[in-house]
Protein backbone atom coordinates (compact mmCIF):
# COMPACT_ATOMS: atom_id res chain seq x y z
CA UNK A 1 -68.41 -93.05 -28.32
CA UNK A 2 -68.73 -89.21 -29.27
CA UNK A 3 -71.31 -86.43 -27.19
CA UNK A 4 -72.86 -83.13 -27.87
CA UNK A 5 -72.97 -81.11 -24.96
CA UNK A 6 -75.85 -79.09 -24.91
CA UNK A 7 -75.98 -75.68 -22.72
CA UNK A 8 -79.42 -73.96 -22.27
CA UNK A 9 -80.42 -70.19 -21.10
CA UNK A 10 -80.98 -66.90 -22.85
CA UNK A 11 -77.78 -65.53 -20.33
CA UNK A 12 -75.38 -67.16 -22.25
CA UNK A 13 -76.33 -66.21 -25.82
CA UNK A 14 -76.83 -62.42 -24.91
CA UNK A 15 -73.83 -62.88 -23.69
CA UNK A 16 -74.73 -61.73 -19.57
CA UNK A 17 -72.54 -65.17 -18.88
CA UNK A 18 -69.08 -67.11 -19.77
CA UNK A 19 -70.20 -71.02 -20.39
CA UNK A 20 -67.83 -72.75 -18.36
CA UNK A 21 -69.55 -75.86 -18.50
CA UNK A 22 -68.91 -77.23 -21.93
CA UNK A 23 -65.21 -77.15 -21.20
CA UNK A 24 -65.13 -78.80 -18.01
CA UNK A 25 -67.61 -81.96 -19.34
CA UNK A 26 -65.80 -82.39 -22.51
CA UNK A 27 -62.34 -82.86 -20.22
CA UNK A 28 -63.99 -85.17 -18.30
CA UNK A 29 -65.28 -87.23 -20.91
CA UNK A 30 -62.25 -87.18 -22.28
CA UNK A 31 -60.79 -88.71 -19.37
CA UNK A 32 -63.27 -91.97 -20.13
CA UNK A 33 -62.60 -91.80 -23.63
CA UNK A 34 -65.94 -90.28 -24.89
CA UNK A 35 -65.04 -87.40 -27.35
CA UNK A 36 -67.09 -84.13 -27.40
CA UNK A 37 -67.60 -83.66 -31.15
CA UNK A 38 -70.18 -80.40 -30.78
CA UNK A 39 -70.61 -78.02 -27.91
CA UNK A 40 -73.77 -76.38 -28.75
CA UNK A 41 -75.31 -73.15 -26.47
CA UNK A 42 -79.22 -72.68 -27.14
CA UNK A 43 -82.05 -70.94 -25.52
CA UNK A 44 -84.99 -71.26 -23.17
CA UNK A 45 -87.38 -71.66 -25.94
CA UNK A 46 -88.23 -75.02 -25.81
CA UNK A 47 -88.87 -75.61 -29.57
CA UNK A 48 -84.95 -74.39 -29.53
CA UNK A 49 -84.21 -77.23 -26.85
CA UNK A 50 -86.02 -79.95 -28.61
CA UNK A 51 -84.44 -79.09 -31.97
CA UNK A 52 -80.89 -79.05 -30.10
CA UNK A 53 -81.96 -82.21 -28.29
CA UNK A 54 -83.01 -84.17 -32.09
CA UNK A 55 -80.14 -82.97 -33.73
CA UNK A 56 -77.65 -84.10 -31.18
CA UNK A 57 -79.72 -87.58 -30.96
CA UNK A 58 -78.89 -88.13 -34.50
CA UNK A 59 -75.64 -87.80 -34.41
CA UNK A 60 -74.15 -88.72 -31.05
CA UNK A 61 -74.23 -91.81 -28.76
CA UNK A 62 -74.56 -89.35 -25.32
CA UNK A 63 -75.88 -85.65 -25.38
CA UNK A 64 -75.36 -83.75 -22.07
CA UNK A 65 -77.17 -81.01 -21.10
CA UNK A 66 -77.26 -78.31 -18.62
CA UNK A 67 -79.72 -75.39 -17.35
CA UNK A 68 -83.20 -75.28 -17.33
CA UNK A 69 -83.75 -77.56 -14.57
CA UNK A 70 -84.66 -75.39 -11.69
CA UNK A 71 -88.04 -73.64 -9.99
CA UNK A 72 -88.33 -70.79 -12.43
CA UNK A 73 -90.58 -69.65 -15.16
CA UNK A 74 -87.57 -69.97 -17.68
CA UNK A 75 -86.41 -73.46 -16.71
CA UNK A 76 -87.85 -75.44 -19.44
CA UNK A 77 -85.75 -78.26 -20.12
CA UNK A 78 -87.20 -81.00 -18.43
CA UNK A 79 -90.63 -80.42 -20.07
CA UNK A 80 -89.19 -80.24 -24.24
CA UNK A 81 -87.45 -83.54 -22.95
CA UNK A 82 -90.63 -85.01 -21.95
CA UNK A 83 -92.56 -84.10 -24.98
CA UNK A 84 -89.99 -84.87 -27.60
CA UNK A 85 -89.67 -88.52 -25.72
CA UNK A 86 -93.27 -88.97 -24.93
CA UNK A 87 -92.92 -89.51 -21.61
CA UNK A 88 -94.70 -88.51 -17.68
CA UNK A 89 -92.70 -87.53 -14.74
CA UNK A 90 -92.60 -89.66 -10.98
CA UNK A 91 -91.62 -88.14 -7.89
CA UNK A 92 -88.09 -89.11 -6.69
CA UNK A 93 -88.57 -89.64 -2.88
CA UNK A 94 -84.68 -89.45 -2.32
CA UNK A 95 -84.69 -86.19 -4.06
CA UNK A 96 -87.71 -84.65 -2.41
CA UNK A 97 -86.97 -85.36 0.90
CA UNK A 98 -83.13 -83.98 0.66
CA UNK A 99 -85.15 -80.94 -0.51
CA UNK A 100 -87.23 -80.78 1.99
CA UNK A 101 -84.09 -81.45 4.30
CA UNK A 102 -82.86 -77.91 3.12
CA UNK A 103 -85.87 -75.60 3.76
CA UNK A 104 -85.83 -77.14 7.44
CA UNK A 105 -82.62 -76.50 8.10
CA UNK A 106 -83.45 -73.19 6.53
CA UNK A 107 -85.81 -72.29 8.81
CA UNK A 108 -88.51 -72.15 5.57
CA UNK A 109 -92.06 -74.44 5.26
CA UNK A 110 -91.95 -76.96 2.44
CA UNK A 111 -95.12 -76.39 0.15
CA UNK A 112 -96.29 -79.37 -2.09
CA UNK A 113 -94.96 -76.84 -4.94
CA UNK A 114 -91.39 -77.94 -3.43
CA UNK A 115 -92.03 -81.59 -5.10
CA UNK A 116 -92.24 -80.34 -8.64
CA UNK A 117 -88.10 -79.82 -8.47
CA UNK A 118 -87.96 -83.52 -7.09
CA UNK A 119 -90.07 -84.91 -10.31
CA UNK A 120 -87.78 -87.11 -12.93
CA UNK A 121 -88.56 -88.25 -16.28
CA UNK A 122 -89.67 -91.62 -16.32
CA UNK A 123 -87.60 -94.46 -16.68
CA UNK A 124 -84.62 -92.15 -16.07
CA UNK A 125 -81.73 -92.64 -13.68
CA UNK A 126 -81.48 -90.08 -11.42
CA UNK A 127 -78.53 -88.26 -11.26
CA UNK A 128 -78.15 -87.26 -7.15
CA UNK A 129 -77.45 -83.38 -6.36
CA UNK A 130 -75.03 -83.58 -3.17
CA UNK A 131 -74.96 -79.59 -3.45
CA UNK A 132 -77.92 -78.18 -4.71
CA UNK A 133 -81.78 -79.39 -4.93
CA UNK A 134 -82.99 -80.05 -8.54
CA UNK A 135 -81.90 -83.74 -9.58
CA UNK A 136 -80.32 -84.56 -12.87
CA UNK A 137 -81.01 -87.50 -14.76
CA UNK A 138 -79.94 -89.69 -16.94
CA UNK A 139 -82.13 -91.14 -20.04
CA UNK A 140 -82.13 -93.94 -22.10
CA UNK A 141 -83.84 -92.47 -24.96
CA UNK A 142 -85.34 -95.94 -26.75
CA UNK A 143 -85.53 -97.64 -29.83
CA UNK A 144 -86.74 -94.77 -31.53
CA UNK A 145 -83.50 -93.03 -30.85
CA UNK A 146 -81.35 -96.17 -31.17
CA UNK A 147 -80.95 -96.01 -27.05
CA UNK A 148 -78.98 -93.49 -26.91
CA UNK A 149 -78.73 -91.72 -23.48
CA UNK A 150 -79.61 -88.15 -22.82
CA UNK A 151 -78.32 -86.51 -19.61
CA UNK A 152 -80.04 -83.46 -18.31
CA UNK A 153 -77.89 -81.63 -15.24
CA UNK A 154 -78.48 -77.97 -13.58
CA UNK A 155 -76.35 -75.22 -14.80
CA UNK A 156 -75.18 -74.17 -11.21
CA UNK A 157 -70.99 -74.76 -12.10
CA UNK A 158 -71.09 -76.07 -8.36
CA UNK A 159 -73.88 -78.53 -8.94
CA UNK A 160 -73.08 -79.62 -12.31
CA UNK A 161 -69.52 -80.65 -11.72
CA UNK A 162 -70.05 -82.45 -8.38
CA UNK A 163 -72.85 -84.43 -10.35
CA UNK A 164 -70.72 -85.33 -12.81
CA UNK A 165 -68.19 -86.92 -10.63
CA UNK A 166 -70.11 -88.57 -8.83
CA UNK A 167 -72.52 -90.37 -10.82
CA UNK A 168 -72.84 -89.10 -14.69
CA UNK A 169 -68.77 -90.14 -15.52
CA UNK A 170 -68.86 -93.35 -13.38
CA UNK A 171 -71.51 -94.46 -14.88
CA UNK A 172 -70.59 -93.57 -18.54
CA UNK A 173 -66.98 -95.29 -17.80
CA UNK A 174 -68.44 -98.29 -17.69
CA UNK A 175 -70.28 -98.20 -21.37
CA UNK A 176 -67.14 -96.63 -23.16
CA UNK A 177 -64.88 -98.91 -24.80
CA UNK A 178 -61.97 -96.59 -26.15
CA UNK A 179 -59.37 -94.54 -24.56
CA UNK A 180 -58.44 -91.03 -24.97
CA UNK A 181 -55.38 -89.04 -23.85
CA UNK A 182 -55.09 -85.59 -24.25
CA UNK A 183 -51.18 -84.14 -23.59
CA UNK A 184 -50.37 -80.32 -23.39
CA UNK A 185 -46.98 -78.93 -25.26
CA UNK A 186 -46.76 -75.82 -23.25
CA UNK A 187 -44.72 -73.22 -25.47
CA UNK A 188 -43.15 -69.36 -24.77
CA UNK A 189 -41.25 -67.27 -27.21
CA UNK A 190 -42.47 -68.57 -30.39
CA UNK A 191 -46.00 -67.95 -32.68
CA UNK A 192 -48.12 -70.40 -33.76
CA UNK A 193 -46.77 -70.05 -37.96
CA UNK A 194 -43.00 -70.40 -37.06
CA UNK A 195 -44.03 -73.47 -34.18
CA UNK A 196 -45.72 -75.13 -36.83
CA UNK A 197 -42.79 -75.04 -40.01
CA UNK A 198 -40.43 -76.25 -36.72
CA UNK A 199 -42.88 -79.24 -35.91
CA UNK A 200 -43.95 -79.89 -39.51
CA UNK A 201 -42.14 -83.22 -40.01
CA UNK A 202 -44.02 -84.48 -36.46
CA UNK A 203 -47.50 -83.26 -38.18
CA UNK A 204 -46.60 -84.99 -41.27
CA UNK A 205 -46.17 -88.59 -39.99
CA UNK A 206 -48.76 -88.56 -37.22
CA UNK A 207 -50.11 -92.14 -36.81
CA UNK A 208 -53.50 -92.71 -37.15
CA UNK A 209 -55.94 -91.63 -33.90
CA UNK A 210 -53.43 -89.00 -32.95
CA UNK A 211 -54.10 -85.51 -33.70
CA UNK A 212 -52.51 -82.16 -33.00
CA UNK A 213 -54.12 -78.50 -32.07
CA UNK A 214 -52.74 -75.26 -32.11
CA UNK A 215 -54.25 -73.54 -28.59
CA UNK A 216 -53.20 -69.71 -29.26
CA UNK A 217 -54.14 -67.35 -26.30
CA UNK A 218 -53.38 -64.14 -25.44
CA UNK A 219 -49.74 -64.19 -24.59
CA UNK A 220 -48.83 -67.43 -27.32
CA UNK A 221 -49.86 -70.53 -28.35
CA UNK A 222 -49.65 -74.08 -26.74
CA UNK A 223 -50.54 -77.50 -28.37
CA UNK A 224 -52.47 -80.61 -27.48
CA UNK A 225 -51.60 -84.23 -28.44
CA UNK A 226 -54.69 -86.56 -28.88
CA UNK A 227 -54.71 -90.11 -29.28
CA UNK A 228 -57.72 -92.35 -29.29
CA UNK A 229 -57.44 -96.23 -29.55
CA UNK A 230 -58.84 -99.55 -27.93
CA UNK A 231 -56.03 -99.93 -25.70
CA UNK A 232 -54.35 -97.76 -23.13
CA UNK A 233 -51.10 -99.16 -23.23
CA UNK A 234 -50.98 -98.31 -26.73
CA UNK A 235 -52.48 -94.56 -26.76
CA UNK A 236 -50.24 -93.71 -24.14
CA UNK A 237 -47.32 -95.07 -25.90
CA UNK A 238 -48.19 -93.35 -29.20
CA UNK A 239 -48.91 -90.08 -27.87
CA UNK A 240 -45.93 -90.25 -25.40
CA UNK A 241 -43.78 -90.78 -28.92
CA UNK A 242 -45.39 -87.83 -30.80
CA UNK A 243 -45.18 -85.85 -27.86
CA UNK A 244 -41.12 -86.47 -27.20
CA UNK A 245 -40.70 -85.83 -30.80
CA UNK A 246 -42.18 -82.12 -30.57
CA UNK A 247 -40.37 -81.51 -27.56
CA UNK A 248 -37.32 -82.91 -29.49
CA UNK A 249 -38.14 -80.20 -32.40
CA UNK A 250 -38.79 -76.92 -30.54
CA UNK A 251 -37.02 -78.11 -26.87
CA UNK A 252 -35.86 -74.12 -26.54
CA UNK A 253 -39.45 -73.13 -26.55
CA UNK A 254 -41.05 -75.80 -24.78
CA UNK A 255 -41.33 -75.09 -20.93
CA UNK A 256 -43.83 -77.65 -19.77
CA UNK A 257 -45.77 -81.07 -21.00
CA UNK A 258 -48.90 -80.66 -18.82
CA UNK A 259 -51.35 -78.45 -17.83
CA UNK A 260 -48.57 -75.92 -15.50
CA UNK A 261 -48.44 -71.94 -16.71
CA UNK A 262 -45.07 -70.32 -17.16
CA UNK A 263 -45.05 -68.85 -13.59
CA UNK A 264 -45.49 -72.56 -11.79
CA UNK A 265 -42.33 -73.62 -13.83
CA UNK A 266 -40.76 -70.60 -12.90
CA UNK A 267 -41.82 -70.88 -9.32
CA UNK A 268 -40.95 -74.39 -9.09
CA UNK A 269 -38.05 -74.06 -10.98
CA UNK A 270 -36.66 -71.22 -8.19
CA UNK A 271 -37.69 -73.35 -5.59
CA UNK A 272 -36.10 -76.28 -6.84
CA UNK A 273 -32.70 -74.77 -6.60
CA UNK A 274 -33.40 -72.35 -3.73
CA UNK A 275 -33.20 -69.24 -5.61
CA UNK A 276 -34.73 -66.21 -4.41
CA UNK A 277 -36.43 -63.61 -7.18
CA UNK A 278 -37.79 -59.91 -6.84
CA UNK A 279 -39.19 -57.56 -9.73
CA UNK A 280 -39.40 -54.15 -10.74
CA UNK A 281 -42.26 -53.23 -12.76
CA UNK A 282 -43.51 -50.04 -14.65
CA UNK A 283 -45.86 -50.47 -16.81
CA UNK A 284 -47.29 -54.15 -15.87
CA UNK A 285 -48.15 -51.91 -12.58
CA UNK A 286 -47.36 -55.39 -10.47
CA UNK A 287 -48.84 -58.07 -12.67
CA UNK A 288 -45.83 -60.08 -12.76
CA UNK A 289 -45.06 -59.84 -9.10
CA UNK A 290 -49.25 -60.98 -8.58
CA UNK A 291 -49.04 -63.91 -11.51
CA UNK A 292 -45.61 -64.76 -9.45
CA UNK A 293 -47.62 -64.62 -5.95
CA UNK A 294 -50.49 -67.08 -7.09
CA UNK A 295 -48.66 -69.61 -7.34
CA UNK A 296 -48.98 -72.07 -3.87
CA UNK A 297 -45.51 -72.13 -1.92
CA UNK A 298 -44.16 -68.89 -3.98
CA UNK A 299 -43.52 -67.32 -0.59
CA UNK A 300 -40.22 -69.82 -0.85
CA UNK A 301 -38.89 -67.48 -3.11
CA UNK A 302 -40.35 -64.54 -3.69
CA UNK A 303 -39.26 -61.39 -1.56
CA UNK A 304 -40.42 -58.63 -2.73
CA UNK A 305 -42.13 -56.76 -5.77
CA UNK A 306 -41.93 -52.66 -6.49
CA UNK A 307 -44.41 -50.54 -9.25
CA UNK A 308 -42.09 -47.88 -9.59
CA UNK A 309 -44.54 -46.02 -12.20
CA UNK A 310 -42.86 -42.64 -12.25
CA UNK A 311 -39.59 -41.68 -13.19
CA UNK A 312 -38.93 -40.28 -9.87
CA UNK A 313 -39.89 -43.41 -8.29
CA UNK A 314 -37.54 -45.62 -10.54
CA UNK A 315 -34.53 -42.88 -9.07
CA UNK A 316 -35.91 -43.11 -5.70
CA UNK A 317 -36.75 -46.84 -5.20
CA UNK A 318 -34.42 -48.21 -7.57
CA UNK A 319 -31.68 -46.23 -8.37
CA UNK A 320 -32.08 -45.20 -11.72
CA UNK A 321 -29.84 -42.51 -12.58
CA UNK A 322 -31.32 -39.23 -13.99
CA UNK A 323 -28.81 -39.25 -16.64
CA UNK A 324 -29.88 -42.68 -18.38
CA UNK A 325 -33.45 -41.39 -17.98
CA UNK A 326 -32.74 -37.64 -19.77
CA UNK A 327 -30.60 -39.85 -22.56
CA UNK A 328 -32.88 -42.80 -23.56
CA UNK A 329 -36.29 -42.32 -22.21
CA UNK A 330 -38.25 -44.11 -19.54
CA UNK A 331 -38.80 -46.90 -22.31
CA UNK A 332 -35.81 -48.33 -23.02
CA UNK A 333 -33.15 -51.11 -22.20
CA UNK A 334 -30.95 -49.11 -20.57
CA UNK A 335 -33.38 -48.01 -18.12
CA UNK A 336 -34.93 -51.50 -18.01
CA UNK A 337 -31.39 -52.88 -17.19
CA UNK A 338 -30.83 -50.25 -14.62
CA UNK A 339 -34.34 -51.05 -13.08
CA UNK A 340 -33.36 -54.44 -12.78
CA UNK A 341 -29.62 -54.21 -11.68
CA UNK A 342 -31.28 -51.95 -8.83
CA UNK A 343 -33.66 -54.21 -7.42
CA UNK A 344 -31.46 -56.94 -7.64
CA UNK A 345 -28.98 -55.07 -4.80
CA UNK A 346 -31.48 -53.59 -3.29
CA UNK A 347 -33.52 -56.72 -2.17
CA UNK A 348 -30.59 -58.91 -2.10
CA UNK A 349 -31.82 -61.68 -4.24
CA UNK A 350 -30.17 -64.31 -6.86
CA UNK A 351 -32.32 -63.18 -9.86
CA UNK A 352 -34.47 -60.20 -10.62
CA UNK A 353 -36.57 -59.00 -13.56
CA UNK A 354 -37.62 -55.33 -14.74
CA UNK A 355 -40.64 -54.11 -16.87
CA UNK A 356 -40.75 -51.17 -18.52
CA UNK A 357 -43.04 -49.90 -21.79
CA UNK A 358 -46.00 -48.35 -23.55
CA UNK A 359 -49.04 -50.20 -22.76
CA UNK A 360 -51.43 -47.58 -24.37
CA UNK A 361 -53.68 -46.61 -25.87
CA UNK A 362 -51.93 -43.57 -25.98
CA UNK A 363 -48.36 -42.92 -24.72
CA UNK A 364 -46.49 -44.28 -28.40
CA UNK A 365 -44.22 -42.39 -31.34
CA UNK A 366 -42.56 -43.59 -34.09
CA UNK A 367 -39.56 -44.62 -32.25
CA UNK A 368 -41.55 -46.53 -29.72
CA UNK A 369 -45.17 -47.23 -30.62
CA UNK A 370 -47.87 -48.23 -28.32
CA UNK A 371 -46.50 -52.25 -27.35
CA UNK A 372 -43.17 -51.91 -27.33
CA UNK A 373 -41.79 -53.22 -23.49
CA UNK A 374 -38.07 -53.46 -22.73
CA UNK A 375 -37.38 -56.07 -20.16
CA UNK A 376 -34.06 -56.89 -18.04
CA UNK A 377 -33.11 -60.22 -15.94
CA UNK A 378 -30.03 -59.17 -13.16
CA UNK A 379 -28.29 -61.94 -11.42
CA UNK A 380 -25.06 -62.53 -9.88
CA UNK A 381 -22.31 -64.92 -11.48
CA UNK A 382 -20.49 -67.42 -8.85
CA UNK A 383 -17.76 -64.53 -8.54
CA UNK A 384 -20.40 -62.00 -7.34
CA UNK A 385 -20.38 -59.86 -10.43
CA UNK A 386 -23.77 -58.70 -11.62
CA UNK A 387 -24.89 -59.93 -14.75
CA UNK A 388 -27.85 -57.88 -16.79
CA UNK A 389 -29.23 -58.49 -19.80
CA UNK A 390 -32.11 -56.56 -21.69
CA UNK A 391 -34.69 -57.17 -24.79
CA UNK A 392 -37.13 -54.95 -26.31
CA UNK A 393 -40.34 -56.87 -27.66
CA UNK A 394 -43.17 -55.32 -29.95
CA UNK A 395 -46.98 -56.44 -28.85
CA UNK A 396 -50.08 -56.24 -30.46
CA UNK A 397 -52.98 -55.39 -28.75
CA UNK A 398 -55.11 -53.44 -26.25
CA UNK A 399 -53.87 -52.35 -22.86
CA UNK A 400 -55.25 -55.22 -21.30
CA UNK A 401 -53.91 -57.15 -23.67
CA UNK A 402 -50.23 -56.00 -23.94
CA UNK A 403 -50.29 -55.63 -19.98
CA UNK A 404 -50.29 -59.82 -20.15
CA UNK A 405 -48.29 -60.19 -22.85
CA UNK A 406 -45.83 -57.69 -21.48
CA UNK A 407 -45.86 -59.88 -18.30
CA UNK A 408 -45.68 -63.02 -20.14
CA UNK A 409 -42.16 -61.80 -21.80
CA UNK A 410 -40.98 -60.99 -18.46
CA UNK A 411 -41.49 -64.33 -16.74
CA UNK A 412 -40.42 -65.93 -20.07
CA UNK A 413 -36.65 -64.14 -20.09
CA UNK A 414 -36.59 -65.00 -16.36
CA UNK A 415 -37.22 -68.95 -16.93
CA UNK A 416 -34.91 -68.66 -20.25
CA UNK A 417 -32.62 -67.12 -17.39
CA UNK A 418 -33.12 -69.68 -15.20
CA UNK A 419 -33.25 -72.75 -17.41
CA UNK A 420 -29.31 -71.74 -18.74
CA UNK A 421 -28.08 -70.85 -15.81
């Protein structure tokens, strides 16, 4: 069983709002084995929705939509549904007096207006809204569309997840007869060309319903293992097989097999062996100390984090001698490994990491050009003697966008740290 989703309003194509929707249905079909083949974003117009709505039809068992379902001149969804299918509306009594429920408790009068939210498409299943007040429903389109079931849902995030749970994936679970399991290769260090000539022997003998995807983002790339079949036993057997033999080709860059990001390993990986960490950042200006912070339970072992920005504050706060600065610049590994050895004795830690670099846009030469961070990792060997080692790594990007990656280097040498300790 395959779905379009369908997302609806004139905000998301002028760009006013990030669709987080599609992404969170197609997971959860997923989950039930229903594949999301097209994720399709339209407008208000409803000539737009009904063309979205019969070219989904044709090709899909389910389409899913959301938006357009509320009071407003520019909720229109409902209505193209009703024309294209032919079809009235009924009041649904549940649904109108949970409404009307609301505006008491509000302290607001219910007009008879209030029961045009509450109306459903006939012969629909109504799709509750524990959170909001316009119902969704779910359609069984007819012969004329071979039966297949439309699903119309408000685009409230809030609304449209807590509908899904509750009724709109129960109730598909029940019609879908495959399985689907999606498994994450988390990866650091390595870009997507060089991952895939390391995994190309796995890619080359993938058995048939499994399939692999490259995920780059901003600070690397990640893949996803897919395997579809008629038996769960049997997709989570093949997929656990293709997974173990990426892992067993890139191991050194492979931090994670589900859905964790580097600083949860990291984090958990501290915490595991009661290790305490602090960092000294430049110019991440504390995003590594923050990504570290996010994580639940970090305060286990994280004690402190210092933006020494200024060369005076990298003497004052961390020790950096005046000499190093004057010889190599700000932006270098010595400096980096002096950072680091610093905050390492001065917070009395087991590990600590340093940033230091050009983030731009401006800032860069020849030597050092605008991306170029140095990083150190200090921590102590069993004797007590301090052990430091620093990398310089080149970025492309904006400031934004070497500020992560710069951040994503650091936490990377500190769980490369970690996991060969």
């Amino acid at each position: 069983m395959n779905a379009t989703i369908i997302s609806i309003g004139d905000e998301l194509l002028k760009g006013h709002r990030i669709n987080t929707n599609a992404p969170f249905m197609a997971r959860e079909l997923g989950a039930i084995g229903i594949s999301a083949s097209r994720i399709v974003t339209c407008s208000d117009d409803p000539r737009d929705i009904a063309d979205a709505v019969l070219s989904a039809l044709a090709g899909t068992e389910v389409v899913l939509m959301t938006g357009g379902l509320g009071p407003t001149s520019d909720d229109r969804t409902r209505r193209a549904v009703q024309e294209l299918l032919g079809r009235g509306v009924v009041l649904d009594e549940d649904a109108f007096e949970r409404i009307a429920d609301i505006f008491h408790r509000g302290g607001r009068p219910v007009s008879e207006s209030m029961k045009e939210q509450a109306m459903v498409i006939e012969e629909s299943v109504t799709v509750p809204n524990p959170v909001g007040t316009a119902p969704g429903m779910i359609i069984d389109c007819g012969s004329r569309f071979d039966h297949r079931h439309l699903v119309l849902l408000p685009g409230v995030p809030v609304e449209m997840e807590a509908m899904m749970k509750g009724t709109v994936i129960p109730f598909f679970a029940q019609l879908s007869h495959s399985f689907l399991r999606h498994t994450p290769v988390m990866t650091v260090g390595i870009g997507e060309t060089q991952l895939s000539a390391m995994i190309a022997p796995v890619e080359e003998s993938l058995p048939s319903g499994t399939t692999l995807s490259y995920l780059p983002h901003t600070a690397g790339v990640s893949l996803m293992v897919s395997t579809r079949g008629s038996s769960l036993e049997e997709v989570d057997e093949e997929n656990r097989r293709v997974v173990e033999h990426i892992v067993s080709k890139a191991r050194s860059y492979v931090y994670a097999t589900s859905e964790m990001t580097l600083e949860e390993v990291v984090v958990g990986t501290l915490l595991e062996n009661k290790l305490t960490v602090a960092v000294a950042e430049s110019c991440t200006g504390g995003l590594v100390s923050s990504r570290l912070t996010d994580v639940p339970g970090s305060s286990g072992c994280f004690l402190q984090g210092v933006v020494t920005y200024s060369n005076e504050a990298k003497c004052a706060l961390l020790g950096v001698d005046r000499v190093t600065l004057e010889q190599h610049g700000a932006v270098s590994e010595p400096v980096a490994a002096e950072m680091a050895r610093g905050c390492l004795l001065g917070s009395g830690v087991d590990i600590a990491v340093a940033t230091t670099g050009i983030a731009g846009p401006g800032g860069g030469s020849p030597q050092k050009p605008v991306g170029t961070v140095c990083v150190a990792v200090a921590s102590k060997s069993p004797e007590g003697t301090v052990l430091v080692e620093a990398k310089t790594f080149s970025m492309n990007g904006d400031r934004r966008q070497n500020k992560i990656r710069f951040s994503e280097a650091a936490l990377r040498e500190l769980f490369f740290r970690l996991k060969h300790a």
